[in-house]
Protein backbone atom coordinates (compact mmCIF):
# COMPACT_ATOMS: atom_id res chain seq x y z
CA UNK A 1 62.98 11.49 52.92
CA UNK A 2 59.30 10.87 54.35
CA UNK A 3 59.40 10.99 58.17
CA UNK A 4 58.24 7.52 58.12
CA UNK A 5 62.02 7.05 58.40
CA UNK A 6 63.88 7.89 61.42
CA UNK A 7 66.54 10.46 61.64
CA UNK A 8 69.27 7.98 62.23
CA UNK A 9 67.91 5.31 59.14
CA UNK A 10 68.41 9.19 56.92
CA UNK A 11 71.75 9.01 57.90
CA UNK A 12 72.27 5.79 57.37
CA UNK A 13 70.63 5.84 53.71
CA UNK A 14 73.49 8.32 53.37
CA UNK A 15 76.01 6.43 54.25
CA UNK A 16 74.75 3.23 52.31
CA UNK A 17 74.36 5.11 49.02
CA UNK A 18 77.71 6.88 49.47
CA UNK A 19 79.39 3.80 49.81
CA UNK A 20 77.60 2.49 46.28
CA UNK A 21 78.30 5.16 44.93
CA UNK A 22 82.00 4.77 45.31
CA UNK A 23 82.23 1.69 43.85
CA UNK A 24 81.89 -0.73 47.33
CA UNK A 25 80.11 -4.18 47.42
CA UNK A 26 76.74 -3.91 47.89
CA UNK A 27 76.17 -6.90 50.70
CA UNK A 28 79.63 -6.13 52.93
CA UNK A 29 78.28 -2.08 52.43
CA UNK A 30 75.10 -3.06 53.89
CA UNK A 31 76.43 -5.20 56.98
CA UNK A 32 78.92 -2.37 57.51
CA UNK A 33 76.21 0.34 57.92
CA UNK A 34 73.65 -2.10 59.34
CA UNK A 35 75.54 -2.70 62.27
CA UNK A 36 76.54 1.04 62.98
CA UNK A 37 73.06 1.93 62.96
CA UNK A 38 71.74 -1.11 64.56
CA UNK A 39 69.06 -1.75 61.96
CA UNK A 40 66.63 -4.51 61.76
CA UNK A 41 66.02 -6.49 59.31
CA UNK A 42 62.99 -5.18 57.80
CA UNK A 43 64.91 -1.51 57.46
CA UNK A 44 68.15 -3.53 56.13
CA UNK A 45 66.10 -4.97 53.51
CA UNK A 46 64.47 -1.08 52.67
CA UNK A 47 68.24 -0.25 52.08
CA UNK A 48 69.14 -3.20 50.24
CA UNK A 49 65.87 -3.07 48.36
CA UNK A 50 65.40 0.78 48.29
CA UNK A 51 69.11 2.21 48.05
CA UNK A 52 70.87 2.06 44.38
CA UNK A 53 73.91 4.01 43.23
CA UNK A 54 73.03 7.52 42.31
CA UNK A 55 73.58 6.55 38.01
CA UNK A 56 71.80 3.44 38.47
CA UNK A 57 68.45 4.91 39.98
CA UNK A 58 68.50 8.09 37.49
CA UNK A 59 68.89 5.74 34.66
CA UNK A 60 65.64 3.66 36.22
CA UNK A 61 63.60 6.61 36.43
CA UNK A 62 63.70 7.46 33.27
CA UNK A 63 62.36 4.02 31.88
CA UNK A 64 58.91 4.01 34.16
CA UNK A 65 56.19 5.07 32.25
CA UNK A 66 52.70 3.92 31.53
CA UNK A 67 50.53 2.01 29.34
CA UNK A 68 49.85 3.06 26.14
CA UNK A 69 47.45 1.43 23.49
CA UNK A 70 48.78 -1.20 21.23
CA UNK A 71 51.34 -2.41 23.77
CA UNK A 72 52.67 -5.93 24.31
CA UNK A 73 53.56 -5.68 27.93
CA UNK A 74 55.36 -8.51 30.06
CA UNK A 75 54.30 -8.81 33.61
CA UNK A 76 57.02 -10.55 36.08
CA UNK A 77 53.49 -12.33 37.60
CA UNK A 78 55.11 -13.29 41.31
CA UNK A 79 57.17 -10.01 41.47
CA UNK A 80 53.92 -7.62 41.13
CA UNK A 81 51.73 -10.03 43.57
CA UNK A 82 54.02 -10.20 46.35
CA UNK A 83 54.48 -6.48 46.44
CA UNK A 84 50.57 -6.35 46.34
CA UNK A 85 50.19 -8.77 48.36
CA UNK A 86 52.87 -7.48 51.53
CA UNK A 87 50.68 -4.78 51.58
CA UNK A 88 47.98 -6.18 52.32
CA UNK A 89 49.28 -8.23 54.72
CA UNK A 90 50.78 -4.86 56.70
CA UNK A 91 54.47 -5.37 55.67
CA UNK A 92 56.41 -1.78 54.94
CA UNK A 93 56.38 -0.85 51.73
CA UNK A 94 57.95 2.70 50.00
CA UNK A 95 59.33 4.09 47.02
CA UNK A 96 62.73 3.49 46.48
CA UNK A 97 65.58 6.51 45.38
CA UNK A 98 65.06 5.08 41.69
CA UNK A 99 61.50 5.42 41.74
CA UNK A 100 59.82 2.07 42.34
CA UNK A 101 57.60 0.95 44.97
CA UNK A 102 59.33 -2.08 46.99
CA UNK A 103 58.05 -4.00 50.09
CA UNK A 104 60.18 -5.38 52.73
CA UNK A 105 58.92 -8.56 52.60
CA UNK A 106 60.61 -11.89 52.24
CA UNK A 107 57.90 -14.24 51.30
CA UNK A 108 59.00 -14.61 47.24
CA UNK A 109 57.41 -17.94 46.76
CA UNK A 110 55.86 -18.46 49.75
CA UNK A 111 52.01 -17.75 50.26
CA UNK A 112 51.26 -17.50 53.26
CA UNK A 113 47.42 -16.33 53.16
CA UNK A 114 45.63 -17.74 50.35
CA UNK A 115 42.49 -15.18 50.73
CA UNK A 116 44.98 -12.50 50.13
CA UNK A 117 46.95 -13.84 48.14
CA UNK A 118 43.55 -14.25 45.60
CA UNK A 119 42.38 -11.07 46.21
CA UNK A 120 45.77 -9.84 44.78
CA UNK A 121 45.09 -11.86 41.89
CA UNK A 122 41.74 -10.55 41.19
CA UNK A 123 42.66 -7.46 41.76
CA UNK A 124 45.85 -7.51 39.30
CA UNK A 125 42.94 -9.05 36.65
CA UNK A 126 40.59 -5.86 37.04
CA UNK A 127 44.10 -3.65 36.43
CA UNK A 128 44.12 -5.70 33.43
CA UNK A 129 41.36 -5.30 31.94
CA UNK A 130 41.01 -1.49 32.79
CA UNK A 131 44.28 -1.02 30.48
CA UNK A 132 42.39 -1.91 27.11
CA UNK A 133 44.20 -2.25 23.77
CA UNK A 134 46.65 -4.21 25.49
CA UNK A 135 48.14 -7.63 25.13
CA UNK A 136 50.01 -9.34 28.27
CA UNK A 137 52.63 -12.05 28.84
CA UNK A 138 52.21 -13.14 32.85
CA UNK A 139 55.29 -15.32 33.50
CA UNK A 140 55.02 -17.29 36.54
CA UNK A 141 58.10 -19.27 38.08
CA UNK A 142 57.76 -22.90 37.34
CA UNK A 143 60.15 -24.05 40.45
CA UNK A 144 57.40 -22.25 42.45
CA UNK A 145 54.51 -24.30 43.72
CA UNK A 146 51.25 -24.63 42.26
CA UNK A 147 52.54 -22.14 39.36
CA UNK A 148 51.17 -24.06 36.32
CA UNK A 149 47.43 -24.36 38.10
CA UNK A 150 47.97 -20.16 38.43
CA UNK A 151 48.66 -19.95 35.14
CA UNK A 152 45.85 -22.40 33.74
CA UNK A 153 43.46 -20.04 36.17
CA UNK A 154 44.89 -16.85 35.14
CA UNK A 155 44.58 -17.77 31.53
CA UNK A 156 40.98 -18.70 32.03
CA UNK A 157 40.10 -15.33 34.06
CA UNK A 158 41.91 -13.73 31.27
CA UNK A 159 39.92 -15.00 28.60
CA UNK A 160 36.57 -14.53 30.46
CA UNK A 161 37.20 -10.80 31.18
CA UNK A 162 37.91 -9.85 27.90
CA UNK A 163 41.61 -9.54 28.45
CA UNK A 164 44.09 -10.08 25.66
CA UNK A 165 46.82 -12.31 26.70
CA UNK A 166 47.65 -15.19 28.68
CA UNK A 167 50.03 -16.65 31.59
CA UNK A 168 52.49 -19.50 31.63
CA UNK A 169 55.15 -21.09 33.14
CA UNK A 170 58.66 -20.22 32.70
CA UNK A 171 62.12 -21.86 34.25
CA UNK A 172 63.15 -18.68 34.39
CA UNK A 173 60.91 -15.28 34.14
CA UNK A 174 63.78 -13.14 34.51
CA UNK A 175 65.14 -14.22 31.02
CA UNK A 176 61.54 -14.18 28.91
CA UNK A 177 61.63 -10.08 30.32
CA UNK A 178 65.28 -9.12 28.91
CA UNK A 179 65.03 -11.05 26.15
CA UNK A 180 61.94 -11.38 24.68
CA UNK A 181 60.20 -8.75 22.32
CA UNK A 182 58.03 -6.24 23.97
CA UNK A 183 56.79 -2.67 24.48
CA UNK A 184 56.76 -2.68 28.51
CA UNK A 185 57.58 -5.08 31.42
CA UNK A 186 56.52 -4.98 34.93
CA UNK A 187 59.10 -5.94 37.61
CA UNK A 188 60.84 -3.64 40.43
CA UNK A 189 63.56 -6.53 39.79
CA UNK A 190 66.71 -4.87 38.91
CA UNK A 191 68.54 -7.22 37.74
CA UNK A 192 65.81 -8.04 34.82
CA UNK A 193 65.46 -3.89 34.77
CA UNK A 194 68.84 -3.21 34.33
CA UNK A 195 69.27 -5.87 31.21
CA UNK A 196 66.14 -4.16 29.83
CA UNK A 197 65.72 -1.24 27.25
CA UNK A 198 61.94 -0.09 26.92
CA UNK A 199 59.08 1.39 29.45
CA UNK A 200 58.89 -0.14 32.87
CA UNK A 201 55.48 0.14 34.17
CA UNK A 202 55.04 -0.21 38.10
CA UNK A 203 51.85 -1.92 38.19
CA UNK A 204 51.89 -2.67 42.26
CA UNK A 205 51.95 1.03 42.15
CA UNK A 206 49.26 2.28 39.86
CA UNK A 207 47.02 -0.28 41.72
CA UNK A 208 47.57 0.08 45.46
CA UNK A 209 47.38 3.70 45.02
CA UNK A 210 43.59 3.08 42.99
CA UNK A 211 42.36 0.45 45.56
CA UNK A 212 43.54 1.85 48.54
CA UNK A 213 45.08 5.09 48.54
CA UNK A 214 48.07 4.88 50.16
CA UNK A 215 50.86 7.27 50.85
CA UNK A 216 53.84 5.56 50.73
CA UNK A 217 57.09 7.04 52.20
CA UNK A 218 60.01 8.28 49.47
CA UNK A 219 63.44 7.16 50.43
CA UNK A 220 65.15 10.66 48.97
CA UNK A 221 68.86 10.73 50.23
């Protein structure tokens, strides 16, 4: 594990993932080892976000990949521009034991600096439209505000740069990514992940580590 992490969070990764591993509840797990260690809350959400049962995140590796030409590729929209996003905004982010970059954030929904926030969104477009021969699905959350004016803009930015595709609205994202045809998605969401059977593509990743080159710390346990 990257030294990022304290010696005492290494142990009790350990003792989190042992405890998944063996079959325990993830959220009574969690509280058990969070209070041993006296974590905060940012480093309880790194386990709960970063820690998955030793099957689980071998299983997850094995579906990331990359973008390949011809590809209809669904993008969970709010799930790649947080993590983009928290960065930016100096919130912890590292790669998780199943080989996903997570943030630590809690702001799903909530945008809390628009000038980031846009600059996430432009620079998600110029992603975009560097991956050519592709055609994208960018699902936004309806319940979340000002979603269908996103998607009307994204669509528009879209179409301007050349970029096959569009965004919409959806009452629920999470279903259109399990369930509807495609090559790739991208989502660290493992609950759409783990319903989900072709390449997953970890776009926050390929484009913090182009914009700003990063070095995120590996939670290895």
């Amino acid at each position: 594990m990257n030294k990022a992490f304290s010696d005492s969070f290494i142990q009790a990764a350990g003792e989190y993932l042992w405890m998944l591993s063996k079959g325990y509840p993830q959220k009574s797990s969690l509280k058990l080892v969070g209070d041993k260690f006296m974590l905060s809350r940012d480093m309880r959400q790194v386990l709960y976000r970063g820690i998955s049962a030793g099957d689980q995140a071998a299983m997850r590796r094995k579906m990331i990949g990359s973008v390949r030409q011809g590809d209809l590729v669904l993008v969970d929209t709010y799930n790649v521009l947080f993590t983009i996003n928290n960065y930016m905004l100096g919130k912890p982010l590292f790669i998780s034991n199943d080989g996903l970059l997570r943030d630590a954030g809690e702001m799903r929904g909530r945008i809390v600096n628009k000038p980031v926030f846009s600059r996430a969104v432009s620079l998600l477009l110029d992603v975009l439209k560097e991956w050519t021969g592709v055609t994208y699905m960018l699902y936004l959350d309806e319940p979340v505000s000002h979603s269908g004016r996103l998607s009307i803009e994204l669509s528009k930015d879209m179409m301007q740069m050349d970029i096959d595709g569009e965004a919409c609205t959806a009452k629920s994202p999470d279903h259109m990514l399990k369930h509807e045809n495609s090559d790739a998605i991208c989502t660290s969401d493992t609950a759409i992940i783990d319903h989900y059977h072709g390449r997953i593509i970890d776009l926050p990743r390929f484009l913090l580590e182009k914009f700003f080159q990063p070095s995120f710390p590996i939670l290895i346990v």
